[in-house]
N, C-alpha and C. Protein backbone atom coordinates (compact mmCIF):
# COMPACT_ATOMS: atom_id res chain seq x y z
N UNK A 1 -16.00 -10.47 2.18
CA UNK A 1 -16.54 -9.27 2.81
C UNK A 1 -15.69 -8.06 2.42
N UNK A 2 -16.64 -7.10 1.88
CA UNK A 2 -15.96 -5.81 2.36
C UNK A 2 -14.90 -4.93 2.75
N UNK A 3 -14.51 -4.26 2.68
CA UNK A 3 -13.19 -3.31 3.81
C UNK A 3 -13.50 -2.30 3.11
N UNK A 4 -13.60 -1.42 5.13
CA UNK A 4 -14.12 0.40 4.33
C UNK A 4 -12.82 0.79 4.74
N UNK A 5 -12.60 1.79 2.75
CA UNK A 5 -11.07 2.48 3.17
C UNK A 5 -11.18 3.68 4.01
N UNK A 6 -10.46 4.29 4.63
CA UNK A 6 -9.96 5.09 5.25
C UNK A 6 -9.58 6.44 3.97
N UNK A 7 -10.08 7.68 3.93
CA UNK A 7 -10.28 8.88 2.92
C UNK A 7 -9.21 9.83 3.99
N UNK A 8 -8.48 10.31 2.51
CA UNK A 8 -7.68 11.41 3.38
C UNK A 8 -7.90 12.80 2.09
N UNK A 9 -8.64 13.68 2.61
CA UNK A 9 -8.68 15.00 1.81
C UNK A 9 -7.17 15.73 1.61
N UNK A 10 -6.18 16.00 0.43
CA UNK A 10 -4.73 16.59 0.90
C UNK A 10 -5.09 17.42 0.26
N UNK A 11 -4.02 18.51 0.50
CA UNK A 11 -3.97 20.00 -0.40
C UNK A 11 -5.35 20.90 0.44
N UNK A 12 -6.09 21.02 1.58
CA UNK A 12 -6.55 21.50 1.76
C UNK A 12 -5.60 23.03 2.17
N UNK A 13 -6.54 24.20 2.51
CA UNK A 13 -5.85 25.60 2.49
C UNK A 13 -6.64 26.88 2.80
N UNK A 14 -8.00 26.21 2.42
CA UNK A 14 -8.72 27.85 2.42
C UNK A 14 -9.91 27.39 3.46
N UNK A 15 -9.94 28.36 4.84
CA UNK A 15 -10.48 27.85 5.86
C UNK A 15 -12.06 27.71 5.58
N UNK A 16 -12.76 28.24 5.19
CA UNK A 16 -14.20 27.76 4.65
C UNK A 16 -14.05 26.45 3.97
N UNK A 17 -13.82 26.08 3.18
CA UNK A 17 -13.28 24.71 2.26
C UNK A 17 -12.75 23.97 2.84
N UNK A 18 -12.05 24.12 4.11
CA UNK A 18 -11.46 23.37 5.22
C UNK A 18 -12.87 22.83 6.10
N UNK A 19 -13.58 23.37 6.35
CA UNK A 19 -14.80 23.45 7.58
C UNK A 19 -15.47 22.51 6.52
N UNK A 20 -16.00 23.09 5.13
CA UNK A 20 -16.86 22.40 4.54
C UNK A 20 -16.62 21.08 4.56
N UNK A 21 -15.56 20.92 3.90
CA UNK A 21 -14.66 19.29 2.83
C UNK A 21 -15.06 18.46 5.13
N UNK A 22 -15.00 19.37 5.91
CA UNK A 22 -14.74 18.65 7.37
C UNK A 22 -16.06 17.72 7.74
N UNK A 23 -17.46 18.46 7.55
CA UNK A 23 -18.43 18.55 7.90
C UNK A 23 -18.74 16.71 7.59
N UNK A 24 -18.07 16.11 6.54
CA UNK A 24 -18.31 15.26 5.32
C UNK A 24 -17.36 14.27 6.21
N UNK A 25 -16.69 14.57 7.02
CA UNK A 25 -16.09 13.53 8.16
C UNK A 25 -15.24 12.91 7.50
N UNK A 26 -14.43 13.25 6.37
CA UNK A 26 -13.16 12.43 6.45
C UNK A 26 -12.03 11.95 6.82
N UNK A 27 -11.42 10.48 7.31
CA UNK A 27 -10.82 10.59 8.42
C UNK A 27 -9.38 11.07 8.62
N UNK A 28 -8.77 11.66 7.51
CA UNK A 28 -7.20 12.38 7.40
C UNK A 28 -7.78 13.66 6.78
N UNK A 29 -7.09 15.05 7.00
CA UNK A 29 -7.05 16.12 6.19
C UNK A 29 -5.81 16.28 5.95
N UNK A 30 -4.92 16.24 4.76
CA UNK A 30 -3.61 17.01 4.72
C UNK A 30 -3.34 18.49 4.13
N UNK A 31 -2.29 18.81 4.75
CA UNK A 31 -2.35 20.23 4.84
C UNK A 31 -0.53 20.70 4.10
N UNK A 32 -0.41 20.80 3.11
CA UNK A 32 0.58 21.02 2.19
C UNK A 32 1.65 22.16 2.88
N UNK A 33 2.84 22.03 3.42
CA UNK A 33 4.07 23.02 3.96
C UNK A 33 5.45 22.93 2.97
N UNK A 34 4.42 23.10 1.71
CA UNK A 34 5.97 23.07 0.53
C UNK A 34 5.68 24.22 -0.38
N UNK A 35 6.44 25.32 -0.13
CA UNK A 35 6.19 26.74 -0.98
C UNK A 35 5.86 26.59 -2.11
N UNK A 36 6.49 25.68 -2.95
CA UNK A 36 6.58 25.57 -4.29
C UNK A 36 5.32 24.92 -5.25
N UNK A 37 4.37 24.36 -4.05
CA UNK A 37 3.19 24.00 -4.33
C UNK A 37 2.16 24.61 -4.54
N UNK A 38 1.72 24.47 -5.85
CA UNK A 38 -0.06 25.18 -5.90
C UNK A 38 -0.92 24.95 -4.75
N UNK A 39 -0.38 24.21 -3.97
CA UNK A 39 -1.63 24.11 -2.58
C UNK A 39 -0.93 24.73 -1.22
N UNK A 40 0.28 24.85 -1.66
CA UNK A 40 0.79 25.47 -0.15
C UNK A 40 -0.42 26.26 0.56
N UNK A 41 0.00 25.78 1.87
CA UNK A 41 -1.16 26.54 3.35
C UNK A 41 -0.76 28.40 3.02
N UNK A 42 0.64 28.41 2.70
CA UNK A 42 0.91 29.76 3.00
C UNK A 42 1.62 30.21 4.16
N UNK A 43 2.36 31.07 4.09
CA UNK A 43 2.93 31.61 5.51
C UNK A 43 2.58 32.18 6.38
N UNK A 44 1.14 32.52 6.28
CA UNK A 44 0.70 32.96 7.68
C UNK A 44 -0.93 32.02 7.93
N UNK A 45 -0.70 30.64 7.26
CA UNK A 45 -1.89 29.94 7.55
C UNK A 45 -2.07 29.60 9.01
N UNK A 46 -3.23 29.53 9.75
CA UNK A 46 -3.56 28.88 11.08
C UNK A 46 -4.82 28.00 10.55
N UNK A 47 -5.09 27.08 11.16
CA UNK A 47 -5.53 25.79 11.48
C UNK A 47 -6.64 26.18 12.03
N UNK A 48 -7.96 26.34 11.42
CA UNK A 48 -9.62 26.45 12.03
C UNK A 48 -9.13 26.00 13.71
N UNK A 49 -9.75 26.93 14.09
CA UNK A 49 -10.01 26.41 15.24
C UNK A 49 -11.06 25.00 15.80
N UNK A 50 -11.75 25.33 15.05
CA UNK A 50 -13.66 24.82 15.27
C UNK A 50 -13.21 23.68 14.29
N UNK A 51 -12.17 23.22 13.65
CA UNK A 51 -11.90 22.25 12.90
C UNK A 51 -12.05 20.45 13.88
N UNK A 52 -12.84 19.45 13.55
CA UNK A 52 -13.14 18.19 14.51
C UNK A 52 -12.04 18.17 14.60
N UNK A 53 -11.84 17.45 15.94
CA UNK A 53 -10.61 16.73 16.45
C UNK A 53 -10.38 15.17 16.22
N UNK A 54 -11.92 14.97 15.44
CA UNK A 54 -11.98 13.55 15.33
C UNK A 54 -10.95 12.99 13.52
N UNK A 55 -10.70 14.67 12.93
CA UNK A 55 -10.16 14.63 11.83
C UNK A 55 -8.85 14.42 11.74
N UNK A 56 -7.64 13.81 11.52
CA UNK A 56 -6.24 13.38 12.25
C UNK A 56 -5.80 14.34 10.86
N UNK A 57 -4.67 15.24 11.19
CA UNK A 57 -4.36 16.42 10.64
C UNK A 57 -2.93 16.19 10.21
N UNK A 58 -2.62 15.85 9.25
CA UNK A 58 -1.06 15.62 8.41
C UNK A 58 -0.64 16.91 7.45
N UNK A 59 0.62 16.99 8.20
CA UNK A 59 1.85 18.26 7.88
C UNK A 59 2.32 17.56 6.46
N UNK A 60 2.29 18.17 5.37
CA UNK A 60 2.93 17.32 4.03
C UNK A 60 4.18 18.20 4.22
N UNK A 61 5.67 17.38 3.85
CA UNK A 61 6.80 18.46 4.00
C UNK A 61 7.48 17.67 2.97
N UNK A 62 8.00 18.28 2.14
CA UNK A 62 9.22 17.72 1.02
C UNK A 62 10.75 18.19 1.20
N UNK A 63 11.56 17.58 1.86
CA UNK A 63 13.60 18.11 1.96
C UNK A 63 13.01 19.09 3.26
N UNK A 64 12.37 19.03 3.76
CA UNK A 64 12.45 19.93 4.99
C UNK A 64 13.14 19.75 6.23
N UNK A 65 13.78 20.30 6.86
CA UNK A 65 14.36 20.09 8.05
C UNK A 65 13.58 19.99 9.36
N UNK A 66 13.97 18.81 10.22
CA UNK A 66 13.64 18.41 11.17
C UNK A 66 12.39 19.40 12.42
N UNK A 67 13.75 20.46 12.37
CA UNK A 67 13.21 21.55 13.04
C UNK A 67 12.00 22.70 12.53
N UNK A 68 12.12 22.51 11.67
CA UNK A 68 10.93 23.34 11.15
C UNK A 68 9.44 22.57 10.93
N UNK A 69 9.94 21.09 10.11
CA UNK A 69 9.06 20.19 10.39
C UNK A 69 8.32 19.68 12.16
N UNK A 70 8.98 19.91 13.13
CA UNK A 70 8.87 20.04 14.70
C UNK A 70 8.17 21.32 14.80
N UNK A 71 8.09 22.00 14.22
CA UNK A 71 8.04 23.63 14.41
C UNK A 71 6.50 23.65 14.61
N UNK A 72 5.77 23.61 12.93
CA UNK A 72 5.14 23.63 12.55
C UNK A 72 3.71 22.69 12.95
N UNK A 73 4.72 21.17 13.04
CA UNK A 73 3.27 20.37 13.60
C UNK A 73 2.85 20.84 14.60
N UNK A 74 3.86 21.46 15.80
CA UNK A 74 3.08 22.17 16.63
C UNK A 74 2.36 22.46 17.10
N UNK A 75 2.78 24.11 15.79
CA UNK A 75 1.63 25.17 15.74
C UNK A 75 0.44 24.84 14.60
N UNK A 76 0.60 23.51 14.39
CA UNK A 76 -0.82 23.57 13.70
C UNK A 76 -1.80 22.43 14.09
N UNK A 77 -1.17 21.38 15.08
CA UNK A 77 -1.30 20.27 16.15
C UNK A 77 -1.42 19.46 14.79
N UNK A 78 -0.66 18.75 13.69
CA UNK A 78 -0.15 17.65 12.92
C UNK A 78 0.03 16.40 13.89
N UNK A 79 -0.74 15.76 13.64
CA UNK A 79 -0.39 14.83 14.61
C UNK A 79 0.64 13.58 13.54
N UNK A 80 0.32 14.00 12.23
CA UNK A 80 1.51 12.99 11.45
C UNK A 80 2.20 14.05 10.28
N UNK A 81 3.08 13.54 10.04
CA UNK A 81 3.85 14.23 8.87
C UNK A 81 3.91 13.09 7.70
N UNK A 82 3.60 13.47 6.64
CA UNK A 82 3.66 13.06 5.01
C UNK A 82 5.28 13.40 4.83
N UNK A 83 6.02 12.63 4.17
CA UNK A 83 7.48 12.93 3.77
C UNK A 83 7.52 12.34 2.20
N UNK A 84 7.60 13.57 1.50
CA UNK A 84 7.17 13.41 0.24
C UNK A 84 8.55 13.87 -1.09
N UNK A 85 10.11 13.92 -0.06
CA UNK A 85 11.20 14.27 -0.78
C UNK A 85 11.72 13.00 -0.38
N UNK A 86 13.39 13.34 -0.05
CA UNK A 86 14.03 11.88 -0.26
C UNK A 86 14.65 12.23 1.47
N UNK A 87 13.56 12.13 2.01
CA UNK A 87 13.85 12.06 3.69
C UNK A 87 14.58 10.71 3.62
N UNK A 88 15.68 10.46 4.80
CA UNK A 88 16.46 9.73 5.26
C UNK A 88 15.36 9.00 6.20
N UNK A 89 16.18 7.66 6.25
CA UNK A 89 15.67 6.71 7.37
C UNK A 89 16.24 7.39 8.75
N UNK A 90 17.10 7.93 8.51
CA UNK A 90 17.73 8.75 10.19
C UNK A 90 16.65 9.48 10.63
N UNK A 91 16.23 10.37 9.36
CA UNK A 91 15.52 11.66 10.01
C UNK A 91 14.01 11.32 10.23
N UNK A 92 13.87 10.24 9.27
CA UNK A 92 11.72 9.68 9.64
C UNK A 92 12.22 9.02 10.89
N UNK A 93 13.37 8.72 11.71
CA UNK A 93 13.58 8.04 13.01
C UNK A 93 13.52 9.22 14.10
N UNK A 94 14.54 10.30 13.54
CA UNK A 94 14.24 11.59 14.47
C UNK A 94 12.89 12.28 14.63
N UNK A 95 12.12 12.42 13.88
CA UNK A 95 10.86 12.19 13.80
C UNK A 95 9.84 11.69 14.38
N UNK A 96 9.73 10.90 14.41
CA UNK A 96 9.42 9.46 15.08
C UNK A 96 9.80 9.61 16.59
N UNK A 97 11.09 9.67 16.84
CA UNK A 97 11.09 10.06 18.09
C UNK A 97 10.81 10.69 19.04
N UNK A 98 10.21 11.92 18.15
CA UNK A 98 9.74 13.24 18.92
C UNK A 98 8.61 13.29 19.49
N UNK A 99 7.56 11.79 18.26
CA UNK A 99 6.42 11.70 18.88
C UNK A 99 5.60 11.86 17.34
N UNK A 100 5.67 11.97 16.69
CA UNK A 100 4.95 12.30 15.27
C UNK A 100 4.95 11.02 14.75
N UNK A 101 3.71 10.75 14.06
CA UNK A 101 3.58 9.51 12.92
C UNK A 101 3.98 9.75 11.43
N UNK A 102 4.44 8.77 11.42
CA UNK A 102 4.72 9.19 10.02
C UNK A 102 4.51 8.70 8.72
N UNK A 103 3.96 8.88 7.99
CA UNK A 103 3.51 8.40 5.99
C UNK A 103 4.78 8.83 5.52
N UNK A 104 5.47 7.87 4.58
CA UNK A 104 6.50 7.96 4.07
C UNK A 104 6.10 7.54 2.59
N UNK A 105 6.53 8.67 1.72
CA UNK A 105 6.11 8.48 0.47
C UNK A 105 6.97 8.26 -0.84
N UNK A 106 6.31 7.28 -1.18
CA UNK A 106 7.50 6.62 -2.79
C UNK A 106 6.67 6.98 -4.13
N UNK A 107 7.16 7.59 -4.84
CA UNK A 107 7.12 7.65 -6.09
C UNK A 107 6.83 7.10 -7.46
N UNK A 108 5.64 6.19 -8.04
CA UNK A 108 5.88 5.03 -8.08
C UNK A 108 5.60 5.15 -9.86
N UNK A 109 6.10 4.35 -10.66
CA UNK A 109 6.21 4.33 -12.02
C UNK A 109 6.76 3.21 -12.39
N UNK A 110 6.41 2.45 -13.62
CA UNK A 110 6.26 1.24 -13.87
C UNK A 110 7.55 0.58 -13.50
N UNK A 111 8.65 0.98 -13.21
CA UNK A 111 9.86 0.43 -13.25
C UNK A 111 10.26 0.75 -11.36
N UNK A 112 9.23 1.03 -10.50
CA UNK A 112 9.90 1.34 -9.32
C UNK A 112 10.42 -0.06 -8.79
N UNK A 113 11.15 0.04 -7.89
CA UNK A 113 12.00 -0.94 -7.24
C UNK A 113 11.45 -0.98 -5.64
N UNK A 114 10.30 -1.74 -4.82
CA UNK A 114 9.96 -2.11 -4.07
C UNK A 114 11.10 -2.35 -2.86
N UNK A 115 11.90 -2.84 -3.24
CA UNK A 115 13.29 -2.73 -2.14
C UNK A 115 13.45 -1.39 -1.56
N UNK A 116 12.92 -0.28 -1.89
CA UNK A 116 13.73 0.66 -1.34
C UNK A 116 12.45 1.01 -0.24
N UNK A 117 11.51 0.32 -0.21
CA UNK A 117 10.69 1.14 1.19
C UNK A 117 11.46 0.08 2.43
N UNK A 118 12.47 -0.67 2.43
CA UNK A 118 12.65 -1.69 3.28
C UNK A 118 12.91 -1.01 4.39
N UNK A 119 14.32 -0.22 3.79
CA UNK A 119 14.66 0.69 5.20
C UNK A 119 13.84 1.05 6.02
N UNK A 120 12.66 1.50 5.60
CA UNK A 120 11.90 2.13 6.54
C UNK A 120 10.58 1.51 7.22
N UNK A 121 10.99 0.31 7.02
CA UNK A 121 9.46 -0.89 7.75
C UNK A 121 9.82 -0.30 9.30
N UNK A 122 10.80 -0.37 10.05
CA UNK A 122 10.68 -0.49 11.60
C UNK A 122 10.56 1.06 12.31
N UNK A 123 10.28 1.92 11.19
CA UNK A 123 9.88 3.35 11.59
C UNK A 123 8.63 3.63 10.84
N UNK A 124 8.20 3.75 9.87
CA UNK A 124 7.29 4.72 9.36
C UNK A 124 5.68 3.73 10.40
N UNK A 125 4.74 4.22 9.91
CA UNK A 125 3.57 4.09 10.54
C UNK A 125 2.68 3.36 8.89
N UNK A 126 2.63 4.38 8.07
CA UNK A 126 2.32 4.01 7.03
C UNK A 126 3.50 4.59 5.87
N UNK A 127 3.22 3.58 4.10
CA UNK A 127 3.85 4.20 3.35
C UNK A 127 2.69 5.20 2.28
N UNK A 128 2.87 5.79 1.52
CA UNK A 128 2.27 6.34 0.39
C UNK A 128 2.56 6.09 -1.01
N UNK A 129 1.86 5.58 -1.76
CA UNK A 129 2.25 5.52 -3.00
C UNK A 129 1.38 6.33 -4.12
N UNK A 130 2.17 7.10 -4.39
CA UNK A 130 2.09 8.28 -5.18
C UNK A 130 2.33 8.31 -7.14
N UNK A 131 2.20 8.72 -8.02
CA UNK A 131 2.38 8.36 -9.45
C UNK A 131 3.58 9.57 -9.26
N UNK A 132 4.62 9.03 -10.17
CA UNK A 132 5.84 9.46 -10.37
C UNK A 132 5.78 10.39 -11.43
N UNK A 133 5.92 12.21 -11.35
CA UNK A 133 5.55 12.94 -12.25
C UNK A 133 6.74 14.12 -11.86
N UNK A 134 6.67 15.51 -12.75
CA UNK A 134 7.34 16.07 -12.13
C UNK A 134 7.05 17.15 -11.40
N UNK A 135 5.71 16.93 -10.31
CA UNK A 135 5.32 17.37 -9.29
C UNK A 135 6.14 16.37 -7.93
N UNK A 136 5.70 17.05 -6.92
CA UNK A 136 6.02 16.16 -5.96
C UNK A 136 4.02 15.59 -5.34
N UNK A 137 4.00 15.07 -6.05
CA UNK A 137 2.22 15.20 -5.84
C UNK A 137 1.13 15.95 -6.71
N UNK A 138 0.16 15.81 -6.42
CA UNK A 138 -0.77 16.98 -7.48
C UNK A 138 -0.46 16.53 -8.73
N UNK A 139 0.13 15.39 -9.37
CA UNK A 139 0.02 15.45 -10.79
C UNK A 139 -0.99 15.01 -11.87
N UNK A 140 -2.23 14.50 -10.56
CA UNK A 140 -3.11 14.73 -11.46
C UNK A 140 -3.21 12.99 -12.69
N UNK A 141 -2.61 12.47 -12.44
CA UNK A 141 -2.39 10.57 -12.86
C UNK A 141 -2.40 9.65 -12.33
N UNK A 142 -3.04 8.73 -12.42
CA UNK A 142 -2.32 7.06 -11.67
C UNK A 142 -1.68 6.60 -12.57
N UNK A 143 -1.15 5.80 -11.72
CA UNK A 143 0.58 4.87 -12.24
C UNK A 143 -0.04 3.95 -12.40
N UNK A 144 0.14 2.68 -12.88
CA UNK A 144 -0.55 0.56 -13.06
C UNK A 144 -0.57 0.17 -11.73
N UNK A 145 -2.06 0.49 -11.23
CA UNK A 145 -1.74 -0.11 -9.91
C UNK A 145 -1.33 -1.75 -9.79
N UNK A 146 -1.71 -2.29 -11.03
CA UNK A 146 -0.61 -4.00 -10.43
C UNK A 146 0.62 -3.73 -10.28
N UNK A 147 1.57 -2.89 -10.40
CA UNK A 147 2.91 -2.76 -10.22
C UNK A 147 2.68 -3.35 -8.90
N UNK A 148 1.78 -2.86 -7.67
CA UNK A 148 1.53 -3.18 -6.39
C UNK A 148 1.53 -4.57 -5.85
N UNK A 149 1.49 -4.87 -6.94
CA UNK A 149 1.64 -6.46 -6.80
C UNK A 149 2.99 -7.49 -5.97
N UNK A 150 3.90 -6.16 -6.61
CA UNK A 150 5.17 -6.33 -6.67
C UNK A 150 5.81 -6.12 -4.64
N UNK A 151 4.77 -5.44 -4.21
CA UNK A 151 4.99 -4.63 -2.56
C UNK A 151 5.14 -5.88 -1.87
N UNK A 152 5.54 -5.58 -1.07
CA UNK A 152 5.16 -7.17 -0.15
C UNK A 152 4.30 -6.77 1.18
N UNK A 153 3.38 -5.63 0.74
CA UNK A 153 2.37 -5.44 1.60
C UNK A 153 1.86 -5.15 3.42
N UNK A 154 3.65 -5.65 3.50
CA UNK A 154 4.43 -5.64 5.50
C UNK A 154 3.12 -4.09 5.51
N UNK A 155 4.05 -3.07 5.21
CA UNK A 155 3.19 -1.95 5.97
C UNK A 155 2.09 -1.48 5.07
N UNK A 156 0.93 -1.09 5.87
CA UNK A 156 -0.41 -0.77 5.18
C UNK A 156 0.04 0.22 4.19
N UNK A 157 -0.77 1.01 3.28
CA UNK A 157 -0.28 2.06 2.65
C UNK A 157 -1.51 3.24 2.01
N UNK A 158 -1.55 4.37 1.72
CA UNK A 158 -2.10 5.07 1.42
C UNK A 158 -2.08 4.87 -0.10
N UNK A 159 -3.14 4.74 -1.17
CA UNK A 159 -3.21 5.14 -2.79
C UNK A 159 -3.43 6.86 -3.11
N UNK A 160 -2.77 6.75 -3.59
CA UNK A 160 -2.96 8.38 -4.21
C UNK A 160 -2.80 8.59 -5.81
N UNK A 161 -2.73 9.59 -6.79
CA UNK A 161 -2.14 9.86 -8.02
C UNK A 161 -3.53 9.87 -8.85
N UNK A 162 -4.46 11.14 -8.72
CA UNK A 162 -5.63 11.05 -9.79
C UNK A 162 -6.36 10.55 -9.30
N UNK A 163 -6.84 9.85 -8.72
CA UNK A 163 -7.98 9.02 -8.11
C UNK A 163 -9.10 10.03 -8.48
N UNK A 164 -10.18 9.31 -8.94
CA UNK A 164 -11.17 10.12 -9.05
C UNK A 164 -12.53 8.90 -9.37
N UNK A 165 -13.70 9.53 -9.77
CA UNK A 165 -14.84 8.80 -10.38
C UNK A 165 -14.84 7.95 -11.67
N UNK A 166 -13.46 8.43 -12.81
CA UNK A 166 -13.31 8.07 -13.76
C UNK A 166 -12.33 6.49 -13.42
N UNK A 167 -11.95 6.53 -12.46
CA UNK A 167 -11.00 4.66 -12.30
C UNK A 167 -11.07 3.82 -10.74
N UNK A 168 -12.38 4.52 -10.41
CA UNK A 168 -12.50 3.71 -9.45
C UNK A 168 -13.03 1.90 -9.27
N UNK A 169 -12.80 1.46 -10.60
CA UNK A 169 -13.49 0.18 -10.70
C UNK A 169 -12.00 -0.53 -10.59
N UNK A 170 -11.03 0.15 -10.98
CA UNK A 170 -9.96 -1.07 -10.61
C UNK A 170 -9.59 -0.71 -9.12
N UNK A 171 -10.28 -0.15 -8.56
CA UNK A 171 -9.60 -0.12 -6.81
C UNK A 171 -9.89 -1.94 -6.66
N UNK A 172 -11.02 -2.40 -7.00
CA UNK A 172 -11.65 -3.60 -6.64
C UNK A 172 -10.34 -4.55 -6.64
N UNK A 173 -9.43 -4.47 -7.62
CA UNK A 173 -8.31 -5.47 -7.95
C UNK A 173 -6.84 -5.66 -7.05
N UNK A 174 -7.60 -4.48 -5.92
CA UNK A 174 -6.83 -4.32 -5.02
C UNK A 174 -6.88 -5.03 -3.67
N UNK A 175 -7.63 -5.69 -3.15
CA UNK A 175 -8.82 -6.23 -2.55
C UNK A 175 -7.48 -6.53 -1.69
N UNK A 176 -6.99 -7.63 -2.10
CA UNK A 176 -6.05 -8.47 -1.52
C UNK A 176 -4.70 -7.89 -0.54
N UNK A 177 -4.67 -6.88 -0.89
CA UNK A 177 -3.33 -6.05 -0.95
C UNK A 177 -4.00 -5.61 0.87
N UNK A 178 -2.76 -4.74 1.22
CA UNK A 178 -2.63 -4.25 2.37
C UNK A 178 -3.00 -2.42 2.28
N UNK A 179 -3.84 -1.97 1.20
CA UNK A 179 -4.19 -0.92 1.28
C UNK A 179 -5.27 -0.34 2.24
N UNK A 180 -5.15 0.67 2.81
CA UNK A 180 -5.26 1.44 4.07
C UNK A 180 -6.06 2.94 3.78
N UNK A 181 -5.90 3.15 3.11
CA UNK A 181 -6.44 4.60 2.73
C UNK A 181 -6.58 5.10 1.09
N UNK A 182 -7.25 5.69 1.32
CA UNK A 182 -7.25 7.04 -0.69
C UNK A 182 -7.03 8.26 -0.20
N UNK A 183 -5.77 8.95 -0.58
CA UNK A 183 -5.64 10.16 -0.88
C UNK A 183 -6.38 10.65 -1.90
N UNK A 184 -7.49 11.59 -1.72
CA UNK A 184 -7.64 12.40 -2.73
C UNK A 184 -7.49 14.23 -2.89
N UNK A 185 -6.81 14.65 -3.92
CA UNK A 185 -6.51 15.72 -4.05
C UNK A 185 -6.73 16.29 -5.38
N UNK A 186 -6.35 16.53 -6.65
CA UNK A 186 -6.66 17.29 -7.39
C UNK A 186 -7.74 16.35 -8.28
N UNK A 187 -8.02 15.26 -7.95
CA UNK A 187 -9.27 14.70 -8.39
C UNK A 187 -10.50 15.35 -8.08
N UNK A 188 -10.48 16.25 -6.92
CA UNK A 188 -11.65 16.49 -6.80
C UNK A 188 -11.74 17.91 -6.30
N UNK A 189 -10.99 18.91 -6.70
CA UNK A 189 -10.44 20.01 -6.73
C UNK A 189 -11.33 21.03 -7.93
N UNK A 190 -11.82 22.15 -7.70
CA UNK A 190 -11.96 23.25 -8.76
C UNK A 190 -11.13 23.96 -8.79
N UNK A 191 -10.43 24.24 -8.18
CA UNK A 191 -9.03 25.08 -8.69
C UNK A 191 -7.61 24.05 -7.54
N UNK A 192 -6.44 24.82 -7.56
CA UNK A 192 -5.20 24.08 -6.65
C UNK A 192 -5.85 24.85 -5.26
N UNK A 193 -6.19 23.41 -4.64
CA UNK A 193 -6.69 24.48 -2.89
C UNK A 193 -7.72 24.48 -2.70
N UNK A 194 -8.51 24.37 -3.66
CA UNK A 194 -9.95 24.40 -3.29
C UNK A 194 -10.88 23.15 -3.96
N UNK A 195 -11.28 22.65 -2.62
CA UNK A 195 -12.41 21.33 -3.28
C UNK A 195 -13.35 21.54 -3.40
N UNK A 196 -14.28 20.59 -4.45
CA UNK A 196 -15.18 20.53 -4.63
C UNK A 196 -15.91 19.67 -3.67
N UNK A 197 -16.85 20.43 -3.27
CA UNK A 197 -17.47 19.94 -1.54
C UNK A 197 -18.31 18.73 -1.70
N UNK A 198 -19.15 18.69 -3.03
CA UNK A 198 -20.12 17.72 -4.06
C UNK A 198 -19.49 16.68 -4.03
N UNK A 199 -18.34 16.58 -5.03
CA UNK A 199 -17.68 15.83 -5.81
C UNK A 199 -17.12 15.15 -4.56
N UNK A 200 -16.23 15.62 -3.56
CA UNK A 200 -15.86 14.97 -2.20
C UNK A 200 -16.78 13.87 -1.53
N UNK A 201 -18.07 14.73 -1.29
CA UNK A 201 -18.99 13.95 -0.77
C UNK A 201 -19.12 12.30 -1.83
N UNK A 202 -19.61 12.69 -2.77
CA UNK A 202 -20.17 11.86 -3.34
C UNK A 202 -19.21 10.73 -3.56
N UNK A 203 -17.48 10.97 -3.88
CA UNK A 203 -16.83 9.88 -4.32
C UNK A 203 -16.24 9.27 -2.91
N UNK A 204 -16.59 9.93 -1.53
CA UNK A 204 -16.24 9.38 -0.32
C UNK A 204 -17.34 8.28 -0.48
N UNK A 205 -18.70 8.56 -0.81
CA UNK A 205 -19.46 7.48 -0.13
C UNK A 205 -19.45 6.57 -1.43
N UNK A 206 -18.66 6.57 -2.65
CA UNK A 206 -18.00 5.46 -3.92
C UNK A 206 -16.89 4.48 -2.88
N UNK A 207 -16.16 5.63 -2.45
CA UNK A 207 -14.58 5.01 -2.38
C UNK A 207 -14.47 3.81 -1.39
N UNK A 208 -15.58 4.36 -0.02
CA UNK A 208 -15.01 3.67 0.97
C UNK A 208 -15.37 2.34 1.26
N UNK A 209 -16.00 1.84 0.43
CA UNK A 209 -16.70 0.53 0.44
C UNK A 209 -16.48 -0.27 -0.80
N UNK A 210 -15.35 -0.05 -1.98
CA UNK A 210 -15.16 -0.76 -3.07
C UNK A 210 -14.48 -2.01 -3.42
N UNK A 211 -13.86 -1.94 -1.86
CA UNK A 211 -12.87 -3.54 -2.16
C UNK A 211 -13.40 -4.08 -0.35
C-alpha cells in the first residue's frame, strides 16, 4: 500500500503567492529568515493574516541566535524552526524547550557520514536532508538518494534538493525508508520567491501518492 507524503512549500515571501501556493492546501509553508538568501521574507515581512491555520508555518534560520530565532517565531506564529547552519545540540535543546519543533538539517553528498545526526535523535522532531552545495538550500540539485540507505531511519525526515517533475520516479525507491515529507522550493519557482501556482498544484497531486 501506498503512503501519502506530507508537501512543504519553502522560500515562500510575497503575500499574494503566499495566499495562492495556500489555497492548494499544503501541509508545511516555510518561510526563509536568512538575509543572504534569494528568498529571504525581508525585514519588514508580516505573515498574511487570512493565511489557514491548518498550514503549520516553519521559521528557516541558518547560525542564528536563540533569541532572535524566539523573537521572530513569535511574531510570525512559526510553530517550527528549520536549522539549516551548524546549530548545536545545546541550542536545538534550548529551542525545544521553549516550545518550538524542530527540523534539523544535514547537508548531504555522496560521502556524508550518517553518525552525525545521532546527537540529535532525543531532540529534533524531524531531520532534513538537503543536497550539499554552496547555498545553504536553493541549490537547485539532488544528491544519490541511495546514500539514504545508509540513515538508520530512527527519525522521520523531510527530502529536499531539486525535486521536481523531472526525478520523481526514483522517489518510488524510497518506499521503505522513514521519509515524511518533500520540500519543494526552487523546483517549482519562476523567479527566487515566487512560485509557480500550476506547477505546485500539479506536482503536489504527483508527489503525494508515489511511494
Amino acid at each position: 500500500m501506498s503512503k501519502e507524503l506530507h508537501i512543504k512549500i519553502c522560500g515562500m515571501r510575497e503575500r499574494e503567492n503566499i495566499l495562492a501556493v495556500a489555497d492548494l492546501e499544503p501541509h508545511y509553508m516555510g518561510f526563509i529568515e536568512y538575509h543572504i538568501s534569494p528568498r529571504y521574507v525581508g525585514d519588514d515581512f508580516t505573515m498574511p493574516a487570512n493565511l489557514s491555520n491548518r498550514i503549520t508555518r516553519v521559521g528557516v534560520f541558518v547560525n542564528e541566535s536563540s533569541e532572535v530565532i524566539r523573537t521572530k517565531a513569535a511574531k510570525q506564529g512559526y510553530q517550527y524552526v528549520q536549522l539549516h547552519g551548524n546549530e548545536t545540540e545545546m541550542q536545538c535543546r534550548e529551542l525545544k524547550d521553549s516550545g518550538l519543533k524542530i527540523i534539523k538539517v544535514f547537508s548531504v553528498d555522496d560521502q556524508f557520514d550518517f553518525t552525525l545526526t545521532k546527537p540529535f535523535v532525543p531532540i529534533v522532531d524531524y531531520f532534513l536532508f538537503d543536497t550539499k552545495g554552496k547555498l545553504h538550500g536553493g541549490n537547485a540539485k539532488t544528491f544519490d538518494w541511495n546514500i539514504l540507505k545508509h540513515y538508520d531511519q530512527e527519525i522521520p525526515f523531510f527530502l529536499s534538493g531539486g525535486i521536481s517533475v523531472d526525478n520523481l520516479a526514483g522517489l518510488g525507491d524510497l518506499k521503505h525508508m522513514n521519509i515524511f515529507a518533500l520540500d519543494l522550493n526552487s523546483g517549482v519557482e519562476v523567479s527566487p520567491g515566487i512560485k509557480d501556482v500550476t506547477r505546485v498544484d500539479r506536482e503536489m497531486k504527483s508527489e503525494m501518492r508515489l511511494i
